[in-house]
Protein backbone atom coordinates (compact mmCIF):
# COMPACT_ATOMS: atom_id res chain seq x y z
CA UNK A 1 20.89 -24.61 -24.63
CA UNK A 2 18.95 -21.43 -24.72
CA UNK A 3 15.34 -21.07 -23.37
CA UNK A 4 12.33 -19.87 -25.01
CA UNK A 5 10.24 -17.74 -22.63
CA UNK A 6 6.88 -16.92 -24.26
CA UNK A 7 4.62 -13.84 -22.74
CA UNK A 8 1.61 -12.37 -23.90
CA UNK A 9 -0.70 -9.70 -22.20
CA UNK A 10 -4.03 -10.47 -22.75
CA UNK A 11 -7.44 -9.46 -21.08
CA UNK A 12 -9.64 -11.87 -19.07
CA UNK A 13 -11.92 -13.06 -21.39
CA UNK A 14 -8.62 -14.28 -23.67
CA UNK A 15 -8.29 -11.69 -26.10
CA UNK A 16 -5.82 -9.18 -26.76
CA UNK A 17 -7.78 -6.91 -29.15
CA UNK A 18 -11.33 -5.43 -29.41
CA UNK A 19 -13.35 -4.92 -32.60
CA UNK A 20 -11.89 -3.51 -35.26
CA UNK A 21 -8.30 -4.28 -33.18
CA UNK A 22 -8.74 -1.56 -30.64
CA UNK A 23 -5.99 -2.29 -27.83
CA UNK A 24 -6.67 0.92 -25.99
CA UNK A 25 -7.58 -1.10 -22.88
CA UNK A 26 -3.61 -1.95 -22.87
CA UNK A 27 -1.94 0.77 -20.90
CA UNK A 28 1.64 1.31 -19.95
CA UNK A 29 2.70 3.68 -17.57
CA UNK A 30 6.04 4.56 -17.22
CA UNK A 31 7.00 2.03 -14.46
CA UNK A 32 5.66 -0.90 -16.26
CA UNK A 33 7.44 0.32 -19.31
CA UNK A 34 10.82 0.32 -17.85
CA UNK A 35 9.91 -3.42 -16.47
CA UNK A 36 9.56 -4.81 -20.05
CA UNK A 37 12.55 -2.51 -21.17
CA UNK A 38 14.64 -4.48 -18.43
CA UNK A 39 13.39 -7.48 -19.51
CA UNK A 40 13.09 -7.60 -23.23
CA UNK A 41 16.74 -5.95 -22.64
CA UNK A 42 18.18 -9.90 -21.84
CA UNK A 43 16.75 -11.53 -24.71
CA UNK A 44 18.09 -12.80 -27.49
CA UNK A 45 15.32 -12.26 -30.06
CA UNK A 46 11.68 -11.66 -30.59
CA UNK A 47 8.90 -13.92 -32.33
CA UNK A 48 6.19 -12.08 -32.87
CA UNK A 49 3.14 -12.79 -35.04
CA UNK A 50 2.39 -10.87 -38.38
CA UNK A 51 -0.26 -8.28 -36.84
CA UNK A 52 2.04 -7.60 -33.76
CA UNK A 53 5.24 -6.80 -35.89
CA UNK A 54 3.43 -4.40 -38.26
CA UNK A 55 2.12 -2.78 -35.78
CA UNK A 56 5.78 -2.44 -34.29
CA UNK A 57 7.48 -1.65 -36.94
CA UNK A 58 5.61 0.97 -37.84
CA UNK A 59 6.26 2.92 -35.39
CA UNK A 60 9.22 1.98 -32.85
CA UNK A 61 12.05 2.03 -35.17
CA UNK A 62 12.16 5.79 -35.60
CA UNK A 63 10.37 6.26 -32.19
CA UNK A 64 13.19 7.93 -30.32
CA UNK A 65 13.88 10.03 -33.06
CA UNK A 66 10.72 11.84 -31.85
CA UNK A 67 11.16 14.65 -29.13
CA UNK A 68 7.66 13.68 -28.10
CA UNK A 69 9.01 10.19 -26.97
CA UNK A 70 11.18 10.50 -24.58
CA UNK A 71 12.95 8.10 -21.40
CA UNK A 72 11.27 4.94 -21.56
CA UNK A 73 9.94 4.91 -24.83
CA UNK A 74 13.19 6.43 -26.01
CA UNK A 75 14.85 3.78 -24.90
CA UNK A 76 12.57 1.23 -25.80
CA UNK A 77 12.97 2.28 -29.37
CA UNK A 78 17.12 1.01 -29.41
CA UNK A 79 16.06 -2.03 -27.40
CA UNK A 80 13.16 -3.04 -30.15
CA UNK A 81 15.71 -2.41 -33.12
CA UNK A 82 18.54 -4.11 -31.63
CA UNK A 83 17.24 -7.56 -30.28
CA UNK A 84 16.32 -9.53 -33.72
């Protein structure tokens, strides 16, 4: 039987977003990104809510085909489209 591991990042007062959705208070540098890229790497799917996959897919599909992203985000790109 499989698991279902949830995880959320989230600020202290328990929101994720500011007015008007701003998020800019979420940061990843390129250590944490290769953490989630290792992780997200050994699951078998995503479940994300309606806001959070728009806001992926508009823009890490095609994100490695971007010189400007490169490594992590590069990578994350493949990970993102491959996992379902």
């Amino acid at each position: 039987m499989n698991r279902i591991i949830t995880s959320i990042s989230l600020s202290l007062d328990g929101f994720f977003e500011g007015p008007d959705q701003d998020i800019d208070w979420h940061t990843v540098d390129e250590e944490l990104h290769q953490h989630f890229n290792d992780y997200f790497r050994t699951m078998g799917g995503f479940v994300e809510g309606r806001v959070t996959y728009e806001l992926m897919e508009e823009f890490w599909p095609t994100a490695d085909q971007d010189p400007a992203n490169e490594g992590v985000m590069a990578e994350f790109a493949g990970i993102w489209r491959d996992v379902p």
